[in-house]
Protein backbone atom coordinates (compact mmCIF):
# COMPACT_ATOMS: atom_id res chain seq x y z
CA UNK A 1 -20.27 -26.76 -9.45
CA UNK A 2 -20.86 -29.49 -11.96
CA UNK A 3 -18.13 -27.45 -14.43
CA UNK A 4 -15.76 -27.29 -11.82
CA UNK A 5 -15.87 -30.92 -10.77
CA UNK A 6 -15.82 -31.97 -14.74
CA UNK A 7 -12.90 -29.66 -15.35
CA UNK A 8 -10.89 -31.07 -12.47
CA UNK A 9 -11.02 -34.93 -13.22
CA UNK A 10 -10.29 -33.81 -17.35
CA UNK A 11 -7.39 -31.44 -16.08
CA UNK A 12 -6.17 -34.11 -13.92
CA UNK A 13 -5.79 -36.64 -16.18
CA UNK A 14 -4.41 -34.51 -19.29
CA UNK A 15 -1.49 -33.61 -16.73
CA UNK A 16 -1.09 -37.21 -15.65
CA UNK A 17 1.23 -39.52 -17.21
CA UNK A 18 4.80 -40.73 -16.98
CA UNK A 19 4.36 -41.59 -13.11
CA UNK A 20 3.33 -37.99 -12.50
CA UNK A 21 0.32 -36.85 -12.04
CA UNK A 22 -2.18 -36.76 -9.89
CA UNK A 23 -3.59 -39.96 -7.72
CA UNK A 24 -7.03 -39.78 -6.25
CA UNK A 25 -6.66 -41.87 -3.14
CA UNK A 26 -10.40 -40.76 -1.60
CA UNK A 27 -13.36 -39.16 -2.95
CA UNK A 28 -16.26 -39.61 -0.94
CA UNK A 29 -18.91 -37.71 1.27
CA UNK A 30 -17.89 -37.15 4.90
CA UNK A 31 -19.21 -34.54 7.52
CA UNK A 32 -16.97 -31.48 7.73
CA UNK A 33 -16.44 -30.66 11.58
CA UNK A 34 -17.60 -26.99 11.47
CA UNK A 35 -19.49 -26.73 8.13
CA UNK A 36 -21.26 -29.89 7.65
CA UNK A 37 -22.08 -32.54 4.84
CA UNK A 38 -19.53 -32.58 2.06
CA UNK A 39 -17.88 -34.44 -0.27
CA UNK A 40 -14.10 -35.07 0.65
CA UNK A 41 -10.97 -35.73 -1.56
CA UNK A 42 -7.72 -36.61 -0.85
CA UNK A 43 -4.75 -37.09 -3.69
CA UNK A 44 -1.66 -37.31 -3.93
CA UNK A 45 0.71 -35.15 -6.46
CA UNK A 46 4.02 -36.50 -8.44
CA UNK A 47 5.97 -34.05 -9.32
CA UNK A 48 9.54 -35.07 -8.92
CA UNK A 49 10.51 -33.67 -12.28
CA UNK A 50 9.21 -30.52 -11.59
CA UNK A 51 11.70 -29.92 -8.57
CA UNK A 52 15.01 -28.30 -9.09
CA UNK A 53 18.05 -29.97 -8.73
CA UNK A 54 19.57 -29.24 -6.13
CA UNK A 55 16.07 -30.32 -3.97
CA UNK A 56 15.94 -33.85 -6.07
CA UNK A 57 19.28 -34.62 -3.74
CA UNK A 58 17.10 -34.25 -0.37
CA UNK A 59 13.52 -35.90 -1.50
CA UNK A 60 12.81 -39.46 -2.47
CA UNK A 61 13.11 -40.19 -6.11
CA UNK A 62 9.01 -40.68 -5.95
CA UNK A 63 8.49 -37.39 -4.76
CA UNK A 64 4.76 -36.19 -3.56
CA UNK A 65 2.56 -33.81 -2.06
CA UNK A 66 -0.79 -34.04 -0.16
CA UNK A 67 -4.15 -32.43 -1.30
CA UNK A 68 -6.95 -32.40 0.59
CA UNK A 69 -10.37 -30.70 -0.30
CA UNK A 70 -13.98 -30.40 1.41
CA UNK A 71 -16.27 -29.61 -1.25
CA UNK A 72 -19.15 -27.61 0.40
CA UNK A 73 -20.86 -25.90 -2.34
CA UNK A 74 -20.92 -22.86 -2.72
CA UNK A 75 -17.92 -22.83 -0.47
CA UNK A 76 -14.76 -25.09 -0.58
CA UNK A 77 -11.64 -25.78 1.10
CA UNK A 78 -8.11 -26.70 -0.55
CA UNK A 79 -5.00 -27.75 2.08
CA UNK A 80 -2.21 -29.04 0.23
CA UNK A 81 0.51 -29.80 2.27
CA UNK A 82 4.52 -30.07 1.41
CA UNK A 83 6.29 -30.67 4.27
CA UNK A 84 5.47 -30.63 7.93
CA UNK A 85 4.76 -27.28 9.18
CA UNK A 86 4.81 -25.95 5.35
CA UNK A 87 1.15 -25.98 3.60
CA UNK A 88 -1.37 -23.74 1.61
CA UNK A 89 -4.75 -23.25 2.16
CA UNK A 90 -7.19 -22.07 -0.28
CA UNK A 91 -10.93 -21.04 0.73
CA UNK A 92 -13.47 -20.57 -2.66
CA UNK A 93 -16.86 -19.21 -2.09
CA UNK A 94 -19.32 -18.61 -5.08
CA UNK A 95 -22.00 -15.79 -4.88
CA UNK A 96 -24.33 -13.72 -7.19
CA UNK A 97 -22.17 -10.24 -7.10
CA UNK A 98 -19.46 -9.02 -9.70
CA UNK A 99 -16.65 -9.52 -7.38
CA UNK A 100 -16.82 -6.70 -5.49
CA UNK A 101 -17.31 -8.02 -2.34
CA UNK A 102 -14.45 -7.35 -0.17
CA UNK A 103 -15.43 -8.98 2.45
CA UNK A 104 -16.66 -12.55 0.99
CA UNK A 105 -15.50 -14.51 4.51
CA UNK A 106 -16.91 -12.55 6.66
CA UNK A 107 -13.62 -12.32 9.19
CA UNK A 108 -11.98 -8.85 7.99
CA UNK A 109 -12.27 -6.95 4.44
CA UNK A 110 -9.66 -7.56 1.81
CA UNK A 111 -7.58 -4.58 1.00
CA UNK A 112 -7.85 -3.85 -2.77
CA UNK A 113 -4.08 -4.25 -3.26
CA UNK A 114 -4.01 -7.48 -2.29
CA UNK A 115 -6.84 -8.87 -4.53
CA UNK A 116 -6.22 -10.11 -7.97
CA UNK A 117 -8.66 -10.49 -10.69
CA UNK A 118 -8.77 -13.36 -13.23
CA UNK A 119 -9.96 -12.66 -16.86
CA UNK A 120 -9.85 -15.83 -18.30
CA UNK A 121 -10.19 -14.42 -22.33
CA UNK A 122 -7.50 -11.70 -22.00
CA UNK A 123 -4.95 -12.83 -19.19
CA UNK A 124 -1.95 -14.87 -20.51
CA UNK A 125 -1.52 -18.41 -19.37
CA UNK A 126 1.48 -20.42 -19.39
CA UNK A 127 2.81 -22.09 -22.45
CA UNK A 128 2.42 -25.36 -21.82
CA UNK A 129 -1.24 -24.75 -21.24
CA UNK A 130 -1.88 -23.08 -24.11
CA UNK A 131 -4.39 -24.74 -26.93
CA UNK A 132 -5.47 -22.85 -29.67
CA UNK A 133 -8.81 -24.87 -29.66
CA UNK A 134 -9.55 -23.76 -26.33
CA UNK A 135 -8.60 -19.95 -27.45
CA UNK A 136 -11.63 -20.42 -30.04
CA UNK A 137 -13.82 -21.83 -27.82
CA UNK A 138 -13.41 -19.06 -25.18
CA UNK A 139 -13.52 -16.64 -27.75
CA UNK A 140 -16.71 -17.54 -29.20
CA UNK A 141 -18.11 -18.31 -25.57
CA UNK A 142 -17.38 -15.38 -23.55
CA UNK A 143 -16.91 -12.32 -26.46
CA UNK A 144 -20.47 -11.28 -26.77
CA UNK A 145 -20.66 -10.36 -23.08
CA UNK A 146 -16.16 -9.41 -22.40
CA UNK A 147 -16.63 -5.70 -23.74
CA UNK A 148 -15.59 -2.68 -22.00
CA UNK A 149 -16.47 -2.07 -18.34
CA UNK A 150 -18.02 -5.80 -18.44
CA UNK A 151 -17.97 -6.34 -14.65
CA UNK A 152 -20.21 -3.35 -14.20
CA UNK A 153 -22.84 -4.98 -16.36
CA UNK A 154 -22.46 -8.88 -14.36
CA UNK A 155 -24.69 -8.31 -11.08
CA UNK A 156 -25.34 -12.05 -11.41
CA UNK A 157 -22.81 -14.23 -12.56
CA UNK A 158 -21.40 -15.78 -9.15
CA UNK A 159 -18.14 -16.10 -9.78
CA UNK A 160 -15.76 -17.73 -7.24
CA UNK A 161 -13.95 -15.73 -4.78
CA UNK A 162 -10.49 -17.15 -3.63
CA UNK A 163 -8.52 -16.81 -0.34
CA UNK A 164 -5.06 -18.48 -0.13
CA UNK A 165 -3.06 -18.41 3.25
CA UNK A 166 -0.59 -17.95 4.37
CA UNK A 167 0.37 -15.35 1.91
CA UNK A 168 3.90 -15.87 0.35
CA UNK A 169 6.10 -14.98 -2.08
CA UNK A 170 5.12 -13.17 -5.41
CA UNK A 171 6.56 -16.57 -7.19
CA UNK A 172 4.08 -18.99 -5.22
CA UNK A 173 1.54 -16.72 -5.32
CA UNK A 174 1.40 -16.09 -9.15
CA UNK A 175 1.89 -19.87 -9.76
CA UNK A 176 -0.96 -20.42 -8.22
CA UNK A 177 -2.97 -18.02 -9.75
CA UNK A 178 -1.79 -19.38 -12.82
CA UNK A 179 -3.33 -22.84 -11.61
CA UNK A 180 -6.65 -21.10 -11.64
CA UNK A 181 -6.64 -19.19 -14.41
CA UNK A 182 -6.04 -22.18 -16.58
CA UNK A 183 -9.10 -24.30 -14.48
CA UNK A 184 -11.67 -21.46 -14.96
CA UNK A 185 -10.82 -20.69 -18.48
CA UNK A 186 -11.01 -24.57 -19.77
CA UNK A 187 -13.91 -24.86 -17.56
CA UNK A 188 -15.15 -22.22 -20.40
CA UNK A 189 -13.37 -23.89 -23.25
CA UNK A 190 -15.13 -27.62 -21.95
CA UNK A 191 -18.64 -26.42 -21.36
CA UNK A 192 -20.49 -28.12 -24.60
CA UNK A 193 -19.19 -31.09 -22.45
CA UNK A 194 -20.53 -30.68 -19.12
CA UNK A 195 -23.75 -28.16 -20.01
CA UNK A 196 -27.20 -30.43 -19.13
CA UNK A 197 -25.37 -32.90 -16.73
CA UNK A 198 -26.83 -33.76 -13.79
CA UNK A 199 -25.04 -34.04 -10.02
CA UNK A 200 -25.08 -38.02 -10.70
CA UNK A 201 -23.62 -37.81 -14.05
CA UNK A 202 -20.52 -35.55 -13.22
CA UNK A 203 -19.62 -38.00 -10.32
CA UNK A 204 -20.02 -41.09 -12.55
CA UNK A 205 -17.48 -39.13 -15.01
CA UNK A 206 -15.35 -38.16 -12.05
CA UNK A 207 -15.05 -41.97 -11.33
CA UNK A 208 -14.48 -43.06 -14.54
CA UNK A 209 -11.77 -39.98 -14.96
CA UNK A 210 -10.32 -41.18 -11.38
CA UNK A 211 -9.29 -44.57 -12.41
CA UNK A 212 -8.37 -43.85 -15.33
CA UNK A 213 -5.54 -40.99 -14.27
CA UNK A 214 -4.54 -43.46 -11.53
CA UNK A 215 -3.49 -46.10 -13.97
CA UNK A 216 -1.76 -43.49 -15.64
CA UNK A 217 0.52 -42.31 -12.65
CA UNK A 218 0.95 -45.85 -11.34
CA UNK A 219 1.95 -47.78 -14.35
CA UNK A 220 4.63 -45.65 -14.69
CA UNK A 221 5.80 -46.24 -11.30
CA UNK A 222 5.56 -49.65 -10.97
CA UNK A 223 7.90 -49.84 -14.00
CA UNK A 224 11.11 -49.38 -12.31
CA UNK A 225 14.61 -49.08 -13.69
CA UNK A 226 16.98 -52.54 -13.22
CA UNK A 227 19.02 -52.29 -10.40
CA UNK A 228 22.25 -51.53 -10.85
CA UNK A 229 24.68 -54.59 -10.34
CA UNK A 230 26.93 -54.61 -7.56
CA UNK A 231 30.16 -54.13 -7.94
CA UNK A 232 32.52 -57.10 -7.50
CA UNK A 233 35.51 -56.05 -4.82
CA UNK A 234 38.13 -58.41 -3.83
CA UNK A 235 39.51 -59.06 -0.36
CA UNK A 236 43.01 -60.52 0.49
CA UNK A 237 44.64 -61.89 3.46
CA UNK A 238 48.46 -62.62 4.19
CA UNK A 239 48.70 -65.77 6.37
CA UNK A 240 52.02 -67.49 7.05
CA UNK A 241 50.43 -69.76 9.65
CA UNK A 242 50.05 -73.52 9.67
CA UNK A 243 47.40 -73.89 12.10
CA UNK A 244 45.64 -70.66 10.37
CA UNK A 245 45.78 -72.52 7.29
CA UNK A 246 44.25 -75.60 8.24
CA UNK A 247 41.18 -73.69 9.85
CA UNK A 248 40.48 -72.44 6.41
CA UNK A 249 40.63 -75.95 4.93
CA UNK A 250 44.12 -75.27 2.98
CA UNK A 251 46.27 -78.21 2.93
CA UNK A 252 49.46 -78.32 4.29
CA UNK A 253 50.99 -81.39 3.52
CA UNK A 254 52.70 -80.42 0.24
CA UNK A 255 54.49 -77.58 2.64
CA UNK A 256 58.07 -78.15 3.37
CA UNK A 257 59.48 -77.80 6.82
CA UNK A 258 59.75 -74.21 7.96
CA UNK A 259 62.67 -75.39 10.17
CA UNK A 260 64.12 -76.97 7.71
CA UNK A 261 65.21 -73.96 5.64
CA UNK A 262 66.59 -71.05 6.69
CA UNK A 263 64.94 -68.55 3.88
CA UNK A 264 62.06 -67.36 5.71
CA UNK A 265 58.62 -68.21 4.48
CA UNK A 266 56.68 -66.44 1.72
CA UNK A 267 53.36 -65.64 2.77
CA UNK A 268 50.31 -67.38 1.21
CA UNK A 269 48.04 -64.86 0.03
CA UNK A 270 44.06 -65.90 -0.28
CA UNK A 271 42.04 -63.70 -2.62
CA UNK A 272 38.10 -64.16 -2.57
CA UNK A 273 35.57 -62.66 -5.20
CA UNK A 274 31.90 -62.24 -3.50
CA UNK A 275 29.58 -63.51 -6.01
């Protein structure tokens, strides 16, 4: 646990910045309605960038989504949540096996097709996550024990078993396996960091981390673009009447008689630039 909650507040704030990111707007222990004493977190996500076009027309240019997450060690529970009636929900439990539990919940066994293994030295990760430093540090960390048939020989190395629901496409689905293959394998690459700290010291460093990545999404923010100066328009109005006139404070008295000519009037015309 105390490599998971270090990894998360680094990750975090590495991928903040630029008024994206991730703000922690909780973090705090709370009583779980059916499992008990936890801690919870709530955050918020930026990500406007991230969306494609044609959805940056329909969302507000600051551009969100919810997390929320009971940390119950050795089980946790991850609801982020896009849109009404549109979230994902991610159950972890940790125990001493090799991962061949298939029934880790204990509601109905997993069919093998539709679990997917993580092997955080020889899976590839995205590009943008990729750090040669943390390819050494991996390397040198997990090599002695990554040979052939490894699994077979790791009765206790309680690894963390997964669930997301509602199952969806093969797009969401390996983006978010690809969200947790980076977080286990720099939990790997980090651990001369976080090795010998205590429950107290991870939390201070989670605090610390917290503010930290908040200043970095907000600062951005609150930095907004001038706006954009009106446009001036002009507005124009044909009057050929006296008493018209005189309610708008023109002066008449320099007028000759209409009567007194027989070429009809011209009309006055009154322009008027809004400021």
């Amino acid at each position: 646990m105390i490599g998971q909650l270090y990894m998360i507040s680094k990750h975090s704030c590495e991928q903040s910045g630029g008024g994206e990111g991730v703000e922690v707007v909780r973090n705090e222990l709370d009583v779980h309605p059916q499992h008990g004493p936890g801690q919870l977190t709530e955050k918020r996500i930026y990500l406007s960038s991230k969306l494609p076009s044609w959805a940056k027309a329909f969302v507000p240019r600051i551009f969100y989504v919810t997390e929320k997450a009971w940390n119950l060690y050795p089980f946790t529970i991850t609801g982020v949540s896009f849109l009404p009636k549109f979230s994902i929900r991610i159950e972890t439990r940790f125990e001493n096996n090799n991962g061949d539990n298939d029934n880790v919940f204990g509601d109905t066994p997993t069919p093998a097709k539709s679990v997917s293994f993580l092997d955080i030295l020889s899976d590839p990760i995205p590009e943008k996550h990729y750090k040669e430093s943390e390819v050494r540090t991996v390397l040198s960390q997990t090599r002695p024990c990554l040979k052939s048939l490894w699994r077979n020989d790791l009765q206790h190395s309680r690894p963390p078993h997964c669930k997301v629901t509602p199952p969806f496409t093969f797009v969401l689905l390996q983006n978010i396996r690809d969200i947790l293959l980076v977080g286990h394998r720099q939990a790997v690459a980090w651990i001369d960091e976080w090795h010998g700290l205590s429950l107290e010291e991870v939390r201070e460093y989670e605090r610390a981390m917290q503010e930290k990545t908040n200043s970095k999404v907000k600062s951005s923010q609150n930095t907004d673009p001038p706006a954009a100066t009106r446009p001036a328009f002009s507005r124009s109005i044909s009057v050929t009447d006296e008493r018209s006139l005189k309610k708008m404070g023109v002066t008449t008295a320099a007028m000759s008689d209409p009567s007194a000519s027989s070429v009809s009037p011209s009309p006055i015309r009154l322009n008027s630039t809004p400021e």
